[in-house]
Protein backbone atom coordinates (compact mmCIF):
# COMPACT_ATOMS: atom_id res chain seq x y z
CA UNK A 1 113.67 -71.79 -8.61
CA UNK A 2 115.11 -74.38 -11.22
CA UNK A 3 112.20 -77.09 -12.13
CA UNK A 4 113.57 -80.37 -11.53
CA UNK A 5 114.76 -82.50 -14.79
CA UNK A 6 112.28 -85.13 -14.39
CA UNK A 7 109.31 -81.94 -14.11
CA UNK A 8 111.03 -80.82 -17.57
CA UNK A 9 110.51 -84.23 -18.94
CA UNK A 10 107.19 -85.29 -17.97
CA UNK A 11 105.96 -81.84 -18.58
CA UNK A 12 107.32 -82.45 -22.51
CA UNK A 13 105.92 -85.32 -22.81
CA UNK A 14 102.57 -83.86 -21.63
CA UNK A 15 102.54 -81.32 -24.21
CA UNK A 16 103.63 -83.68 -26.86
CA UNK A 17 100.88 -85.45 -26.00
CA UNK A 18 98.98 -82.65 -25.86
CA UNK A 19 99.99 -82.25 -29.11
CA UNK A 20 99.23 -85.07 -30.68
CA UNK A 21 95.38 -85.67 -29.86
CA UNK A 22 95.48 -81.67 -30.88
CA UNK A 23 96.74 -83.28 -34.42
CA UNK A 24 94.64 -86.33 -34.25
CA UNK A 25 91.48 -84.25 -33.47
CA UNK A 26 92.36 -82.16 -36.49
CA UNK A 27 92.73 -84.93 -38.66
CA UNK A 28 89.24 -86.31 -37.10
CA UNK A 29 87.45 -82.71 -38.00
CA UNK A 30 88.88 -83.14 -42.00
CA UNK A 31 87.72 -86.85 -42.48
CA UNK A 32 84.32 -85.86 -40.96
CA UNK A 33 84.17 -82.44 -43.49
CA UNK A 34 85.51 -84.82 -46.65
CA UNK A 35 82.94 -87.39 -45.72
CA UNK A 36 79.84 -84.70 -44.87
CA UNK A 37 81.01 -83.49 -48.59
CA UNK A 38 80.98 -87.03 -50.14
CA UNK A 39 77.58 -87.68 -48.93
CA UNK A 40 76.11 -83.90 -49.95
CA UNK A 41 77.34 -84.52 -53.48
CA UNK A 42 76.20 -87.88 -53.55
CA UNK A 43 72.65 -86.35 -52.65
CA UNK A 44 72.73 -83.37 -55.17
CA UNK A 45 73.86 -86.33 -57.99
CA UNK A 46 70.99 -88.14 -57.12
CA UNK A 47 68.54 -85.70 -56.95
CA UNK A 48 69.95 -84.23 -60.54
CA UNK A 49 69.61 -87.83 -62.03
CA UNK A 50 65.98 -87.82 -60.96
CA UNK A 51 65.26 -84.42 -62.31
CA UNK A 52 67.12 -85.32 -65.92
CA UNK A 53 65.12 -88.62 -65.65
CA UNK A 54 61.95 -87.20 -64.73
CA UNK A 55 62.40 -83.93 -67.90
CA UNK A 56 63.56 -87.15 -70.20
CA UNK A 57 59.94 -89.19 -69.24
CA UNK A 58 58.03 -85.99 -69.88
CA UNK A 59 59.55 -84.81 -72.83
CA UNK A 60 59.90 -87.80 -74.33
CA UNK A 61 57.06 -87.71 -76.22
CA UNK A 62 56.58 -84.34 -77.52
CA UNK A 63 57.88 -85.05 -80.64
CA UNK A 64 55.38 -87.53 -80.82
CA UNK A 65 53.20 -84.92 -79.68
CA UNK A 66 53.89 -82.49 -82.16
CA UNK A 67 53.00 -84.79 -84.62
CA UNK A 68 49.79 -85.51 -83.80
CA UNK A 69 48.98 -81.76 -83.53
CA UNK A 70 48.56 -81.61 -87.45
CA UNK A 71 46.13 -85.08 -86.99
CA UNK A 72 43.94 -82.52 -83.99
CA UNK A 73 44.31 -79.39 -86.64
CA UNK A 74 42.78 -81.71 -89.35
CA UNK A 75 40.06 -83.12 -87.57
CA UNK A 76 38.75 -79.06 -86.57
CA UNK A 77 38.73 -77.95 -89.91
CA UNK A 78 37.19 -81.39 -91.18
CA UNK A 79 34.26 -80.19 -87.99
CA UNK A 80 34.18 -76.83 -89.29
CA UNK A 81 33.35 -77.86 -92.90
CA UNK A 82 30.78 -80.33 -91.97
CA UNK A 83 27.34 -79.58 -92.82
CA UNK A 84 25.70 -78.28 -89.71
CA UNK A 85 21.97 -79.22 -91.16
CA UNK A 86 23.07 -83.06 -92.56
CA UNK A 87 21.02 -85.83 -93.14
CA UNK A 88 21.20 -89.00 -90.93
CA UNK A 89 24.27 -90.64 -92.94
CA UNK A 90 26.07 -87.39 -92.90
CA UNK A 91 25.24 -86.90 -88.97
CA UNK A 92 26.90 -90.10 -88.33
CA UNK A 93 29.87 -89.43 -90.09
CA UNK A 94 29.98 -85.74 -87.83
CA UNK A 95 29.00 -87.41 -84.67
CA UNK A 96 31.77 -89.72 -85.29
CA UNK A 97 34.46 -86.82 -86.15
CA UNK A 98 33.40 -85.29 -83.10
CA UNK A 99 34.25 -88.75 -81.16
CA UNK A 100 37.36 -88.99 -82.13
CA UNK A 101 38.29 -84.93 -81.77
CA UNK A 102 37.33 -85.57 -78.46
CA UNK A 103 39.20 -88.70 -77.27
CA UNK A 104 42.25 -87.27 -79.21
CA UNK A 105 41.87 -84.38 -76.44
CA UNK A 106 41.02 -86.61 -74.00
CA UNK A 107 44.47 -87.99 -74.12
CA UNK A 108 46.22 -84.82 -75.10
CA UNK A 109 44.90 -84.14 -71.05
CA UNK A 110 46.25 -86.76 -69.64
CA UNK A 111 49.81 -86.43 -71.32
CA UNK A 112 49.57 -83.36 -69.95
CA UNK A 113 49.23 -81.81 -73.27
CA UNK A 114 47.62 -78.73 -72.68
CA UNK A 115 45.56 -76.40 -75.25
CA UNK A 116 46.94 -72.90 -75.39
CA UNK A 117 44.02 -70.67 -77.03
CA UNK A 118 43.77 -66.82 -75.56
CA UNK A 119 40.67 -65.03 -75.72
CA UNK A 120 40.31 -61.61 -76.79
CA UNK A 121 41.59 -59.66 -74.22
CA UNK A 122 44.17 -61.87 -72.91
CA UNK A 123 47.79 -60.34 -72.45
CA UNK A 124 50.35 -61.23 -75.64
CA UNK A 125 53.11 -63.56 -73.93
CA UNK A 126 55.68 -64.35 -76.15
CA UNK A 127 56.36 -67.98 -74.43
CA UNK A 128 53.15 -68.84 -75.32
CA UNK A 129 52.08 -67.20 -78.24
CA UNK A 130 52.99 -65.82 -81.90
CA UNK A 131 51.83 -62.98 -83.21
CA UNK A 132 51.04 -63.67 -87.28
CA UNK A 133 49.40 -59.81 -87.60
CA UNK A 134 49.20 -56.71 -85.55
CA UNK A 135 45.70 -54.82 -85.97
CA UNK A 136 43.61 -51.84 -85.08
CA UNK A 137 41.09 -52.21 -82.67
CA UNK A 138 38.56 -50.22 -80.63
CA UNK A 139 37.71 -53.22 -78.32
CA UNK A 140 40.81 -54.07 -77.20
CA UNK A 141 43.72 -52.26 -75.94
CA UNK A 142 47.51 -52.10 -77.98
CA UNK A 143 49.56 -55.26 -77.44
CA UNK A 144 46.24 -57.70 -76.10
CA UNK A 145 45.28 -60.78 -78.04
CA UNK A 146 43.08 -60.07 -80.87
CA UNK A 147 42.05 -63.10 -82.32
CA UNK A 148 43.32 -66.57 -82.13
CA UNK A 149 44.14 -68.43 -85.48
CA UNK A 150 45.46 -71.45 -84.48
CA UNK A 151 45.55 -72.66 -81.04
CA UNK A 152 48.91 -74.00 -79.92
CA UNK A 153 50.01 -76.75 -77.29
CA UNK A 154 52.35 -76.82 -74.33
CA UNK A 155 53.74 -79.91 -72.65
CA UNK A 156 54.11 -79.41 -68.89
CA UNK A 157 54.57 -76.12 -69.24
CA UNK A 158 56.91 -76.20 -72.48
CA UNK A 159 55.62 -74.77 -75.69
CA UNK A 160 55.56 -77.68 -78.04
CA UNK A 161 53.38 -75.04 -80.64
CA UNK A 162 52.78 -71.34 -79.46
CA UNK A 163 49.42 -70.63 -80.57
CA UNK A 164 48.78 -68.08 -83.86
CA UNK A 165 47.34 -64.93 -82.84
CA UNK A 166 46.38 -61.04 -83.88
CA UNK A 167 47.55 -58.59 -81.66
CA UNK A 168 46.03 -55.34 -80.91
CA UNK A 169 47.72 -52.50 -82.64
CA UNK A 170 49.54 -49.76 -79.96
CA UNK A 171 47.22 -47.28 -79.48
CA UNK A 172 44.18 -49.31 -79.91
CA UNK A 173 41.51 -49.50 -77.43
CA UNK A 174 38.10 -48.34 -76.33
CA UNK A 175 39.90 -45.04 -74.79
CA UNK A 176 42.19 -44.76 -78.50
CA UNK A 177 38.68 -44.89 -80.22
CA UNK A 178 37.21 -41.63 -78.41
CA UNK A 179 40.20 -39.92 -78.26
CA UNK A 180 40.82 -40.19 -82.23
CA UNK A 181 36.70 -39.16 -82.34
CA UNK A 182 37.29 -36.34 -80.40
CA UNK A 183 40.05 -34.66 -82.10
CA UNK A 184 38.92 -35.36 -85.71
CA UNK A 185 35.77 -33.26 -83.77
CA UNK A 186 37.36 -30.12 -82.88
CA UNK A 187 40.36 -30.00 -85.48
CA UNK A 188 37.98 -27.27 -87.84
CA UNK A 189 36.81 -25.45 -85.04
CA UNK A 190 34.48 -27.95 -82.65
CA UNK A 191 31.86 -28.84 -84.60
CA UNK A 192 31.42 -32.57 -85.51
CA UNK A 193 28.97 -32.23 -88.80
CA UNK A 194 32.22 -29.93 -89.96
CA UNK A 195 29.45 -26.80 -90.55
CA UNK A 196 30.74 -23.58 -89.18
């Protein structure tokens, strides 16, 4: 059965049609992916412009910040050498001190300036802190904070000053304490007043 020329033709012509919106759909589908791209990266620009903005606003000042931290170190050791028992011109001149420690924090707060000052106990972190000294202790177990020497500051979260502490020596402890007791106790034999 031979298909008629006119069949062969329009059937052609059908598939080149076919053919066509195949090509033009195609097309379609890449302009829609380019311009779904366009806009995505558009969006992730934007939202990294905010984000550098945002770290540029809130860091902006900690050079400012770190500056001042000598002005807060010098008014707590000007507090700490004040006479605790002064007379009533001297207790104005403490009261005062005291004032102006405490509005200096005040704002440190709100700038989100934040005091960094671990009690004994607390775990080292070495973001956060610098050890100055590593010491024995029977309180407090190896590679704890000690003592604090200087408090430090962070600024949302960044370390403008890590804080200045002792850490407890490996070893150290409550549980380091007995167990160095009890074997200085039975190295000659057990007895603990070291008569036989």
């Amino acid at each position: 059965m031979d298909i008629p020329e006119t069949n062969r033709a329009a059937a052609s012509e059908d598939d080149q049609a076919l053919a066509n919106i195949d090509a033009l759909i195609a097309e379609r589908d890449e302009w829609k992916d380019r311009a779904l791209r366009a806009v995505a990266d558009a969006e992730n620009t934007k939202r990294r412009a905010e984000t550098q903005n945002n770290d540029a606003r809130a860091y902006a000042i900690q050079k400012f910040a770190r500056d001042l931290l000598g002005v807060a170190d010098n008014l707590e050791r000007a507090l700490m050498a004040a006479p605790k028992d002064a007379d009533a011109g001297e207790a104005g001149l403490v009261t005062g001190l005291e004032l102006t420690q405490k509005s200096l924090l005040t704002a440190f707060e709100a700038n989100n300036l934040k005091r960094v000052a671990p009690a004994a106990g607390e775990a080292f972190d070495p973001h956060l802190h610098q050890a100055m000294m590593e010491q024995p202790s029977d309180t407090v177990p190896g590679g704890k904070v000690l003592q604090t020497l200087q408090a430090g500051y962070a600024l949302f979260g960044r370390t403008v000053r890590p804080a200045m502490v002792v850490v407890a020596a490996k070893g150290s402890g409550a549980a380091a304490g007995n167990a160095a007791y009890a074997a200085e106790g039975t190295a000659d034999g057990g007895n603990f007043d070291g008569k036989a």
